[in-house]
C-alpha atoms as a PDB file:
ATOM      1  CA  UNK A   1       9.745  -1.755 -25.266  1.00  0.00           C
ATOM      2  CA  UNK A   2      12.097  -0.614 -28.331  1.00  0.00           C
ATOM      3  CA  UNK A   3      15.520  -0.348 -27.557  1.00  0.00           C
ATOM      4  CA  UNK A   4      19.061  -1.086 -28.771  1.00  0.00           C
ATOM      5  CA  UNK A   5      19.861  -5.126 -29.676  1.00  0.00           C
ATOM      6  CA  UNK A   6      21.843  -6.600 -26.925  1.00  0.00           C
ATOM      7  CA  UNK A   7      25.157  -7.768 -29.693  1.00  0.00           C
ATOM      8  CA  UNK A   8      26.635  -4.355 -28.112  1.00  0.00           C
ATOM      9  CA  UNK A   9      26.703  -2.603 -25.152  1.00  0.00           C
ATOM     10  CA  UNK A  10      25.833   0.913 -26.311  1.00  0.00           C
ATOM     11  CA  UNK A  11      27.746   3.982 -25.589  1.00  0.00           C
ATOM     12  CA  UNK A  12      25.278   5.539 -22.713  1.00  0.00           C
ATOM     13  CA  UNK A  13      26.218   2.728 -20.375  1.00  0.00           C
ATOM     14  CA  UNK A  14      29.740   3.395 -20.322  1.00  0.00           C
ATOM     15  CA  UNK A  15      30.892   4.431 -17.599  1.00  0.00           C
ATOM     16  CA  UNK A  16      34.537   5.635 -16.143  1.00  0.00           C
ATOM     17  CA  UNK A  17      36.193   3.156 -13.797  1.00  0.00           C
ATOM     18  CA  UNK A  18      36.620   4.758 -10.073  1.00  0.00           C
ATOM     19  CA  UNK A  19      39.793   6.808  -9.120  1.00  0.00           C
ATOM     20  CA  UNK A  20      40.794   9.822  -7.294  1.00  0.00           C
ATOM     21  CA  UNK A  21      41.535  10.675  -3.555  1.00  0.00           C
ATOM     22  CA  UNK A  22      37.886  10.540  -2.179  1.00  0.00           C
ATOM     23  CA  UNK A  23      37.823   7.264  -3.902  1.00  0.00           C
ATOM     24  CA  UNK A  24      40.880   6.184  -2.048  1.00  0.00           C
ATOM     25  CA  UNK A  25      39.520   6.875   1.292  1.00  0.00           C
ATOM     26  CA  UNK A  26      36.510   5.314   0.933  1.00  0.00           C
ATOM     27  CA  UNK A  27      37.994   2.266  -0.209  1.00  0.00           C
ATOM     28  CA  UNK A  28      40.560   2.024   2.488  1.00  0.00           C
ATOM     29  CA  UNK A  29      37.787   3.374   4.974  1.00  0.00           C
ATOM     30  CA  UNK A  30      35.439   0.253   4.927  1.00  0.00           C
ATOM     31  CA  UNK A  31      38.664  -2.017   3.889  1.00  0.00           C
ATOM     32  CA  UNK A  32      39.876  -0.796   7.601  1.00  0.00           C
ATOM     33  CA  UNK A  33      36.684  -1.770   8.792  1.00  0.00           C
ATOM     34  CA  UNK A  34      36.278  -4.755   7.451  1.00  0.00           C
ATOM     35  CA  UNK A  35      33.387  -3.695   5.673  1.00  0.00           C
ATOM     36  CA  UNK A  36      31.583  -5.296   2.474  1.00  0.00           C
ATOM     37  CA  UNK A  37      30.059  -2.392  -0.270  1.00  0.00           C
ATOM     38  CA  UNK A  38      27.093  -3.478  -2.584  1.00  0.00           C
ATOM     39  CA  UNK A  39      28.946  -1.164  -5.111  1.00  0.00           C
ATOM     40  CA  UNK A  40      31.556  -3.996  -5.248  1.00  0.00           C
ATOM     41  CA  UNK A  41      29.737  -7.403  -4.305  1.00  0.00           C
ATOM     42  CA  UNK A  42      27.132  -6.319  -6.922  1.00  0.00           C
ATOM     43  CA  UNK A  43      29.729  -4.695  -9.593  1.00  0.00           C
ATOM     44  CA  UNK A  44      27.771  -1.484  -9.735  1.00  0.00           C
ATOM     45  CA  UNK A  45      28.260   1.067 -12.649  1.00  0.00           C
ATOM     46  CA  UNK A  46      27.891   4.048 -10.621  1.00  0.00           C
ATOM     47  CA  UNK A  47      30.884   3.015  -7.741  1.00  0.00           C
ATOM     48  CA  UNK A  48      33.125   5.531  -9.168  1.00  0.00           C
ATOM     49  CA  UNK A  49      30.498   8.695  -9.325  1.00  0.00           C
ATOM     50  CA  UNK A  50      29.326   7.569  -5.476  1.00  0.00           C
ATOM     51  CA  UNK A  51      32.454   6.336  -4.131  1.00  0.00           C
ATOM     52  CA  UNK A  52      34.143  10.156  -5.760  1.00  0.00           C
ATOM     53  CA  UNK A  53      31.185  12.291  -3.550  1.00  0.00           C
ATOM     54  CA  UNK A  54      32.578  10.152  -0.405  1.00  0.00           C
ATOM     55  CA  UNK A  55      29.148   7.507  -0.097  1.00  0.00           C
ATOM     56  CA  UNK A  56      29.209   3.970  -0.002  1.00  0.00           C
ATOM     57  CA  UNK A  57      26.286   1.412   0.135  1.00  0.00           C
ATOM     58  CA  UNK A  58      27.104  -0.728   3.195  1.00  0.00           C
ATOM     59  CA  UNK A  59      26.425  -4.931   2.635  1.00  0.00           C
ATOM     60  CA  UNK A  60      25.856  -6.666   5.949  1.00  0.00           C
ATOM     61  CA  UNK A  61      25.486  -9.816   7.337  1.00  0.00           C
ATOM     62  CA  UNK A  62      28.601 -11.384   5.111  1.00  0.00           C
ATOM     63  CA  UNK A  63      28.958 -11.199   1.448  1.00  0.00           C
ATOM     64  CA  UNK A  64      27.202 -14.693   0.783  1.00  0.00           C
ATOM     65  CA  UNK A  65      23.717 -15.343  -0.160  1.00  0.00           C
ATOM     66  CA  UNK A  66      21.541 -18.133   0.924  1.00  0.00           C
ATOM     67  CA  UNK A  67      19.573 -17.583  -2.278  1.00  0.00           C
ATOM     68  CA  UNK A  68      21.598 -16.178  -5.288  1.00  0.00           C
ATOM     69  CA  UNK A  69      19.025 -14.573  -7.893  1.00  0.00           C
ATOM     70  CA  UNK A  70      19.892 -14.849 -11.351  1.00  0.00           C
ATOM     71  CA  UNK A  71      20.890 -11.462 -12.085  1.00  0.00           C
ATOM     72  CA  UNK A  72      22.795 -10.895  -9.119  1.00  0.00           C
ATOM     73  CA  UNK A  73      27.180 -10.732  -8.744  1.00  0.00           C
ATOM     74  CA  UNK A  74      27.045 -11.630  -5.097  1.00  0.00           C
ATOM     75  CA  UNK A  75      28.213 -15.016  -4.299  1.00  0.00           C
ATOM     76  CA  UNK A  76      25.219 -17.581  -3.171  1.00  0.00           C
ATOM     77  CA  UNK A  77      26.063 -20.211  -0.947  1.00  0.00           C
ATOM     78  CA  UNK A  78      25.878 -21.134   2.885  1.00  0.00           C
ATOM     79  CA  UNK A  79      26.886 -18.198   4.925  1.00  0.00           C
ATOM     80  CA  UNK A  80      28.854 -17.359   7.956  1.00  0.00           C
ATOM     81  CA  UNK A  81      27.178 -16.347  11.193  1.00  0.00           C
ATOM     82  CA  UNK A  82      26.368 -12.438  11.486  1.00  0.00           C
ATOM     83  CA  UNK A  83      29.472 -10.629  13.800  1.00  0.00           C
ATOM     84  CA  UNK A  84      28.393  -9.258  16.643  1.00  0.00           C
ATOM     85  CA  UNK A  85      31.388  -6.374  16.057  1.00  0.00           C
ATOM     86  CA  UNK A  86      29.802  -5.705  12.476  1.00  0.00           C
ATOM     87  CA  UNK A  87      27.086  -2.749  13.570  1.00  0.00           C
ATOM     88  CA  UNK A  88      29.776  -0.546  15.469  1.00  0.00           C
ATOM     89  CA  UNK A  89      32.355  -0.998  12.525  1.00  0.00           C
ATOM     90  CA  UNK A  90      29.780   0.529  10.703  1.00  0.00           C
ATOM     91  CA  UNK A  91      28.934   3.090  12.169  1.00  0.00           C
ATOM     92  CA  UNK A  92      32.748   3.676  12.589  1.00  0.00           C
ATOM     93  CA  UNK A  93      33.372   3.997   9.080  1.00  0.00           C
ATOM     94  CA  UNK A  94      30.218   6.119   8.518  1.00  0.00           C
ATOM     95  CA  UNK A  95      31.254   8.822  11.431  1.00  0.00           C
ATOM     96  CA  UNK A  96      35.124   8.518  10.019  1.00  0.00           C
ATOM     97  CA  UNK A  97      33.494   9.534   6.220  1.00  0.00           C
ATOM     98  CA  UNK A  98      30.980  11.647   7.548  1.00  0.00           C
ATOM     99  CA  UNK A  99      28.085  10.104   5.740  1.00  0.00           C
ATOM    100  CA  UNK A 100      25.256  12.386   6.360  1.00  0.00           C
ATOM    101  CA  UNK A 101      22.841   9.752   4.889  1.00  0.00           C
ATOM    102  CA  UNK A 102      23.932   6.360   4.981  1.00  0.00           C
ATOM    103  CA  UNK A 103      22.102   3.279   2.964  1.00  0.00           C
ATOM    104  CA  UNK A 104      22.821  -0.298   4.415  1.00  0.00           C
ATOM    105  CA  UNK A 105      21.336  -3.282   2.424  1.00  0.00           C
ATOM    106  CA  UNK A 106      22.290  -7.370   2.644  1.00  0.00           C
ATOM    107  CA  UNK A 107      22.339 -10.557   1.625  1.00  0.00           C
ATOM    108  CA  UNK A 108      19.147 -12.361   2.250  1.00  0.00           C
ATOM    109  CA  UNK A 109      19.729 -14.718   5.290  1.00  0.00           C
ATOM    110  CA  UNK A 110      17.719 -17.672   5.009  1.00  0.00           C
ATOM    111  CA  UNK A 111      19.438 -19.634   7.194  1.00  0.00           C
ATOM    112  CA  UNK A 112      18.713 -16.932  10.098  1.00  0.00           C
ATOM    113  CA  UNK A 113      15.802 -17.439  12.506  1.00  0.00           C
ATOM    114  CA  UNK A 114      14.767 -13.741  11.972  1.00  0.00           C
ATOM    115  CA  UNK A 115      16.437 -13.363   8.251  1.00  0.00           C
ATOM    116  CA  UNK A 116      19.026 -11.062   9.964  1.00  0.00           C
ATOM    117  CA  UNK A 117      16.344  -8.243  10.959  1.00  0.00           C
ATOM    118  CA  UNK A 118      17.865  -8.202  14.502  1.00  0.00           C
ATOM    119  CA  UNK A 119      21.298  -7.477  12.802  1.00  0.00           C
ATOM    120  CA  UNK A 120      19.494  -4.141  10.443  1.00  0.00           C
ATOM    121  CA  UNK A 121      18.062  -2.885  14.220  1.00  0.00           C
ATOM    122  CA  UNK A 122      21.771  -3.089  15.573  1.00  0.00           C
ATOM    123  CA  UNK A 123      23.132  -1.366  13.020  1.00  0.00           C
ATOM    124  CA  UNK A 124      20.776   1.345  13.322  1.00  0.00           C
ATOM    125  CA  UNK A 125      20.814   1.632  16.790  1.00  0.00           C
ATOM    126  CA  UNK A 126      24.984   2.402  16.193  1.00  0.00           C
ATOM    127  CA  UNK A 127      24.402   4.779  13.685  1.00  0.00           C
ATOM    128  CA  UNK A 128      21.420   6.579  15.651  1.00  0.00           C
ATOM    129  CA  UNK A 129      24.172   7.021  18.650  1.00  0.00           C
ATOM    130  CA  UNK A 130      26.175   9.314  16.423  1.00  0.00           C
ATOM    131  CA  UNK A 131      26.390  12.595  17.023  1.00  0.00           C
ATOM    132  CA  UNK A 132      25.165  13.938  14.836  1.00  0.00           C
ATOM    133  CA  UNK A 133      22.856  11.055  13.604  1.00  0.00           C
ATOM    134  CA  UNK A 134      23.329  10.259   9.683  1.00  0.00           C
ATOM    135  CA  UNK A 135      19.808   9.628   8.076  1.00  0.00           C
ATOM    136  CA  UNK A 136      19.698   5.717   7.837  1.00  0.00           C
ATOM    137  CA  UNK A 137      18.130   4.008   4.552  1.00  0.00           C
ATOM    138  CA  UNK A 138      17.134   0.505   4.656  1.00  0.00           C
ATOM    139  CA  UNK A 139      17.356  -2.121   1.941  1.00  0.00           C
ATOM    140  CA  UNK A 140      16.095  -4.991   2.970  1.00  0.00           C
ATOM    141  CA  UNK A 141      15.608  -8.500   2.083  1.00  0.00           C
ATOM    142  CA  UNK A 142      11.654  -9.998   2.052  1.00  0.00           C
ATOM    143  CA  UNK A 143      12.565 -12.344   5.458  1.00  0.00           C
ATOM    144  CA  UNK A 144      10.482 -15.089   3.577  1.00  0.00           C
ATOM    145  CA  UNK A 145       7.602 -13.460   4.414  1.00  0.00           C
ATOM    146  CA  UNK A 146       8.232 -13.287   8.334  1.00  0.00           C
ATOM    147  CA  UNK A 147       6.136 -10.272   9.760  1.00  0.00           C
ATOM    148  CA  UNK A 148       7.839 -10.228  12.962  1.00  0.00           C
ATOM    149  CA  UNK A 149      11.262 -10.029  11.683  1.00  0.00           C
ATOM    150  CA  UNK A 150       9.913  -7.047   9.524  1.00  0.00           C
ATOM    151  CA  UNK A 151       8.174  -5.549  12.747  1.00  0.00           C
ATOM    152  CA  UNK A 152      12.052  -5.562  14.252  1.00  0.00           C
ATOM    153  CA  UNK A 153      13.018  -3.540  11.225  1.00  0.00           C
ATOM    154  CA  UNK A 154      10.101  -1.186  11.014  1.00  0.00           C
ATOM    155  CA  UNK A 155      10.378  -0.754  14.854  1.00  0.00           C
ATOM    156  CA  UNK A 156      13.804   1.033  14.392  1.00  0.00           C
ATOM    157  CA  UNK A 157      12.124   3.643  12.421  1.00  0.00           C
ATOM    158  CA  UNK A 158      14.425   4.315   9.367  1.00  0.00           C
ATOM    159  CA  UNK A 159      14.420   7.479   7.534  1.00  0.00           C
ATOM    160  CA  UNK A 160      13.396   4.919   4.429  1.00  0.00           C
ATOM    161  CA  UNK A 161      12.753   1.165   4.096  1.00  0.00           C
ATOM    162  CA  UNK A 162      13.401  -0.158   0.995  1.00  0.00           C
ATOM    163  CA  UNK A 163      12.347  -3.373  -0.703  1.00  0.00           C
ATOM    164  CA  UNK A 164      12.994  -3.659  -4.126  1.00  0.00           C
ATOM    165  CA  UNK A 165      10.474  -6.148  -6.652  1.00  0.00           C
ATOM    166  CA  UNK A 166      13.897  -6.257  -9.147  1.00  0.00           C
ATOM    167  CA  UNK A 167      11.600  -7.104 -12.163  1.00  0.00           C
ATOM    168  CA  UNK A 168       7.893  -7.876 -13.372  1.00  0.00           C
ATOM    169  CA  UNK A 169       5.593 -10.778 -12.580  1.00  0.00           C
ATOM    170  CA  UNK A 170       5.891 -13.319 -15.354  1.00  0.00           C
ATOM    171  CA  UNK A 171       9.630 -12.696 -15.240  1.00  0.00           C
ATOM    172  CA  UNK A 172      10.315 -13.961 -11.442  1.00  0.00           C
ATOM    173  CA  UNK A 173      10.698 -18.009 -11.901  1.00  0.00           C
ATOM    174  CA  UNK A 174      13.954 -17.043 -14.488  1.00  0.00           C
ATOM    175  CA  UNK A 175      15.150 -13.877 -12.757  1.00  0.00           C
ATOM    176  CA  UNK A 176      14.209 -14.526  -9.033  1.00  0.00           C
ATOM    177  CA  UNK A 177      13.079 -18.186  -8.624  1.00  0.00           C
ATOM    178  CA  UNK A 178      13.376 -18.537  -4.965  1.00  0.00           C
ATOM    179  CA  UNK A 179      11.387 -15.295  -4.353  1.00  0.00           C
ATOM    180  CA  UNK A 180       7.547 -14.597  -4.803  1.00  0.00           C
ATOM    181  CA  UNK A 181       6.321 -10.698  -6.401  1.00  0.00           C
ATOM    182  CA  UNK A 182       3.431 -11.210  -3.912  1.00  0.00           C
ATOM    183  CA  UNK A 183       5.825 -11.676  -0.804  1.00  0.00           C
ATOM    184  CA  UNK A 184       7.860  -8.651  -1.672  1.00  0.00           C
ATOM    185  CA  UNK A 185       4.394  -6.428  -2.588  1.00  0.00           C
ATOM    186  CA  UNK A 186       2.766  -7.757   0.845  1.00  0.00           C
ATOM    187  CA  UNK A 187       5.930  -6.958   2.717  1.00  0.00           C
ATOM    188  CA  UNK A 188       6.347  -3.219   1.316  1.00  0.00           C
ATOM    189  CA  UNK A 189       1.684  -3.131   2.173  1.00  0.00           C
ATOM    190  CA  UNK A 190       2.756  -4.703   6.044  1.00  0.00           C
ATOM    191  CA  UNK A 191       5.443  -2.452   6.584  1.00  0.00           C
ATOM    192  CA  UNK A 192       2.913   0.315   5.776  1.00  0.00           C
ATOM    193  CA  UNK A 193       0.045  -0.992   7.783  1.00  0.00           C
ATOM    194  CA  UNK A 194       2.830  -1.007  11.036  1.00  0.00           C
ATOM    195  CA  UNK A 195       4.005   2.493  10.127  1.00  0.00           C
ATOM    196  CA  UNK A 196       1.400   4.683   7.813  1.00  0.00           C
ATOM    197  CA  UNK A 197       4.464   7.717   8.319  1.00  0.00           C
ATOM    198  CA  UNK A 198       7.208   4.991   6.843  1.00  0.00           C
ATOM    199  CA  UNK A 199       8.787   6.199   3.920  1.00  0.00           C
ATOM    200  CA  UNK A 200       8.853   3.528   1.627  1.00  0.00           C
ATOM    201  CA  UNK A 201      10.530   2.935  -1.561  1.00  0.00           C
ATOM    202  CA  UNK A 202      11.212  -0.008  -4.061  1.00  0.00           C
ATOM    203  CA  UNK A 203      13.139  -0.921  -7.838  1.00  0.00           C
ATOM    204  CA  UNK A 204      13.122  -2.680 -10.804  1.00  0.00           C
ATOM    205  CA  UNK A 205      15.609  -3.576 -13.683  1.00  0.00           C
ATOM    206  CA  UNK A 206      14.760  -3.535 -17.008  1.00  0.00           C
ATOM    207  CA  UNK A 207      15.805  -5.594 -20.045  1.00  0.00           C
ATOM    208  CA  UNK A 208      15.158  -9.153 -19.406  1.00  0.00           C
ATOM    209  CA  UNK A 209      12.640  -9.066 -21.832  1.00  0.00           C
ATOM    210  CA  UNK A 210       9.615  -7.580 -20.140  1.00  0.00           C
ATOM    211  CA  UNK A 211       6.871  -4.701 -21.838  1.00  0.00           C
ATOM    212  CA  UNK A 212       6.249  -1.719 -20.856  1.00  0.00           C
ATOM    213  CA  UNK A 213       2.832  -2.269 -20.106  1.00  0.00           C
ATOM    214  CA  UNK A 214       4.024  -4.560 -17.761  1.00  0.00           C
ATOM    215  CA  UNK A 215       6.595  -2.436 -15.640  1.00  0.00           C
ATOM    216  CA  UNK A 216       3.832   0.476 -15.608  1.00  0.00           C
ATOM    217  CA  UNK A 217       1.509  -2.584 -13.984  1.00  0.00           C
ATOM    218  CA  UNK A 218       4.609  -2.866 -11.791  1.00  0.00           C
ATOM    219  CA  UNK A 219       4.748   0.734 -11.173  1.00  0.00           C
ATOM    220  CA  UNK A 220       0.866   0.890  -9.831  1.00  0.00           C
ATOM    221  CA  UNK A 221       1.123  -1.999  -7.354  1.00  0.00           C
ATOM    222  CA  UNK A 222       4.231  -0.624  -5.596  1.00  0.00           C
ATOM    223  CA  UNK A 223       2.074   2.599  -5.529  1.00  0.00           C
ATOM    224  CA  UNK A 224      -0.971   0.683  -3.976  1.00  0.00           C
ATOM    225  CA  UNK A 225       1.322  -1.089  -1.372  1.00  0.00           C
ATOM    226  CA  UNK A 226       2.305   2.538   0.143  1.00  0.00           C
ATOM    227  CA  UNK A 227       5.596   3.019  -1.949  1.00  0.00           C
ATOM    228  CA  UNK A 228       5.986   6.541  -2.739  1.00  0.00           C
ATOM    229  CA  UNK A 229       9.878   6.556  -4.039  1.00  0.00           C
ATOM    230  CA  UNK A 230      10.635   4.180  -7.143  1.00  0.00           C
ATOM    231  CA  UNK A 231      13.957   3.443  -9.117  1.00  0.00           C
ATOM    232  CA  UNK A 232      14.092   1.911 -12.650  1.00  0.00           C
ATOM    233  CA  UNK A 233      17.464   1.321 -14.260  1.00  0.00           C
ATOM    234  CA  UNK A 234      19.543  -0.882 -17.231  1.00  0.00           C
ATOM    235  CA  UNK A 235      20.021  -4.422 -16.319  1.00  0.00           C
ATOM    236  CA  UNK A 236      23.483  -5.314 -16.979  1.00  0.00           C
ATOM    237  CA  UNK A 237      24.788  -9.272 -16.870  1.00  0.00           C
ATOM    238  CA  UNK A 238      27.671  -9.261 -14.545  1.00  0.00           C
ATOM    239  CA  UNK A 239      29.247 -12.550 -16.407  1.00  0.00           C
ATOM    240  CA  UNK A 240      28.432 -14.388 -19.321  1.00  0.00           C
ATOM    241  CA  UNK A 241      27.175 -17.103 -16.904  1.00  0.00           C
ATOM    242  CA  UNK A 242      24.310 -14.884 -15.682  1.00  0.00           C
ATOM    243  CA  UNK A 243      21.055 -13.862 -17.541  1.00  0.00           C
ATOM    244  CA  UNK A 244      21.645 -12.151 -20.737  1.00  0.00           C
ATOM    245  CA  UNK A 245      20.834  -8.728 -21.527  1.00  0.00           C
ATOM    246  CA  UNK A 246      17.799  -8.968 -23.982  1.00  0.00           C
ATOM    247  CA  UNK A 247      17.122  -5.230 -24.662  1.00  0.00           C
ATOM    248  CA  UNK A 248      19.103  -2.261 -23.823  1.00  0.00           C
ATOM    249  CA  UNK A 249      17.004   0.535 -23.321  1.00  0.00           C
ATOM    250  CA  UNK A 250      17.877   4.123 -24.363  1.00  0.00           C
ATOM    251  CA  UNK A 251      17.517   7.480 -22.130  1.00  0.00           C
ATOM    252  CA  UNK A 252      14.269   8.560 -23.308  1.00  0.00           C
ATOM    253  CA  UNK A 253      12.603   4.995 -22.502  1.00  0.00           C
ATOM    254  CA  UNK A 254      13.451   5.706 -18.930  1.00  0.00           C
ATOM    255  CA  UNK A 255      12.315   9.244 -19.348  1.00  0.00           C
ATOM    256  CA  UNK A 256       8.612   7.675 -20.796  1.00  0.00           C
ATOM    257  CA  UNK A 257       8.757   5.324 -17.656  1.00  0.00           C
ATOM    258  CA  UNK A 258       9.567   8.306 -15.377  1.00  0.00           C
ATOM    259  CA  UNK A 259       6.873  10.133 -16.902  1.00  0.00           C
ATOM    260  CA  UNK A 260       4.124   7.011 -16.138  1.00  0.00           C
ATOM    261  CA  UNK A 261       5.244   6.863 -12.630  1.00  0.00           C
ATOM    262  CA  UNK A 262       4.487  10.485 -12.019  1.00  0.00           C
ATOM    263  CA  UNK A 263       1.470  10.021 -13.548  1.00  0.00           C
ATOM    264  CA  UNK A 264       0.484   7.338 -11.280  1.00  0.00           C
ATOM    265  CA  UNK A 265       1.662   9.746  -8.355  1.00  0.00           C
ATOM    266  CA  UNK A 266       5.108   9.164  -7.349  1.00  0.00           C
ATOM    267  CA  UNK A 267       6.782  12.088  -5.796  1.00  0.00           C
ATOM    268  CA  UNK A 268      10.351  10.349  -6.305  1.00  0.00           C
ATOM    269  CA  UNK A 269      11.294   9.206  -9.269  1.00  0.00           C
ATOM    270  CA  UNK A 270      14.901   8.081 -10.669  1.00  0.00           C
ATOM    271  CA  UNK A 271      14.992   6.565 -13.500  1.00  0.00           C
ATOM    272  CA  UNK A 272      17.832   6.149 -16.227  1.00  0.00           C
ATOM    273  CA  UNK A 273      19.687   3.570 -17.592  1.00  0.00           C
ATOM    274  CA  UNK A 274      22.614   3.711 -14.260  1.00  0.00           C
ATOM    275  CA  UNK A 275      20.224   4.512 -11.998  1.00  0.00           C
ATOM    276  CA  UNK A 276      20.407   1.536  -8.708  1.00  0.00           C
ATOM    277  CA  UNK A 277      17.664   1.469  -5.759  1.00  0.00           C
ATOM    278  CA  UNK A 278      20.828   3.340  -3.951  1.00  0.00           C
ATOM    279  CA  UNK A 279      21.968   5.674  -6.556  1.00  0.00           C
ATOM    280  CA  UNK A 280      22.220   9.444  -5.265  1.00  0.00           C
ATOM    281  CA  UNK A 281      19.953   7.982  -2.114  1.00  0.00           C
ATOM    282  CA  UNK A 282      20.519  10.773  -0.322  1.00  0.00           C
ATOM    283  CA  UNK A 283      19.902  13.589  -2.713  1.00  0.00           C
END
């Protein structure tokens, strides 16, 4: 793929920084509730465009990860044990907000029997006892491959499960070397195969060096395993410790990549150099 060289970090990434009232109250929302946000753990671009409409992607089961992928912010390490308390706090803060669609992702849980699938089915057991109900969006981990901890998820029915493949094939032993592209495909085909009528939906990152025949490849197996909803957006290295950036892609090369995945029959496509698997999720 032809893009910008990654010296400079070209003027469509920047973004502004996050301010404003509805800011405010989100932040001191899930700070009251002792909540964790993705949009902070994982230093995302778009905090101050979601945080400003009032939405919030909620991080459970602690804010350490028993894997830590190469590209990733969040800190890697041995985590605490999942709080009982944490699936009503959130589904506190999303009734005190008013989230009408509400996206709740984690670290992956290696260290838990069931990869912390019993802690996703809390949580949207709490949120499916509001009144009204907010539509509930899964991002899950790939629970090493465990089918029953994936049936405990899929059981819940979600409005969308989410899985996301992060990057392509030939890229996983630098970007994700304690996770398999066959694991995550087979757990997006299984969650299928339990529910045909699941809404399914997955992301990559680009910039670490891969073609674009190769994230079109991509593209087509998440569209085999049942995925109908697909995200492609900008890597960006949170530190100089992680991964560097190897290509910076302009607007139009996500616009070409958009235009492949409708060709291959994608109804939902987002795809832009900001764009994150929870970016406008409920739009």
């Amino acid at each position: 793929m032809s893009g910008a060289a990654p010296s400079e970090r070209p003027p469509w990434l920047t973004v502004r920084a996050p301010s404003g009232e509805t800011v405010s109250l989100v932040a001191e929302t899930v700070r009251r509730h002792g909540l964790v946000t993705v949009c902070r753990e994982a230093r995302c671009p778009n905090v101050g465009e979601c945080w400003g409409e009032g939405t919030a992607t909620v991080l459970i089961l602690g804010e350490v990860c028993s894997r830590g992928c190469a590209f990733c912010s969040v800190a890697s390490g041995i985590p605490s044990p999942p709080d009982p308390a944490e699936p009503a706090r959130v589904a506190a803060a999303a009734s005190e907000l008013r989230w009408r669609h509400v996206v709740v992702t984690s670290v992956t849980r290696d260290d838990l029997a069931d990869g912390g699938a019993g802690q996703f089915a809390r949580v949207v057991g709490d949120l499916r006892a509001l009144s009204p109900p907010p539509a509930v969006e899964l991002l899950v981990p790939d629970f090493a491959g465990d089918a029953d901890a994936l049936a405990k998820v899929v059981e819940t029915r979600p409005d969308i499960l989410a899985h996301n493949v992060e990057t392509v094939p030939r890229l996983y032993p630098e970007v994700r070397p304690r996770a398999s592209y066959e694991r995550s495909l087979g757990l997006l085909a299984r969650a299928r195969g339990m529910d045909p009528g699941l809404a399914l939906k997955s992301g990559l990152m680009v910039g670490f060096g891969e073609t674009r025949e190769e994230v079109v490849a991509v593209m087509e197996d998440l569209f085999a395993a049942g995925c109908r909803s697909v995200t492609v957006g900008q890597y960006l290295a949170p530190s100089r410790y992680h991964p560097r950036v190897r290509e910076y892609l302009p607007p139009e090369a996500f616009e070409e990549l958009a235009a492949a995945a409708r060709r291959i029959g994608f109804p939902r496509v987002a795809s832009a150099p900001l764009v994150r698997s929870s970016y406008r999720a409920g739009g």
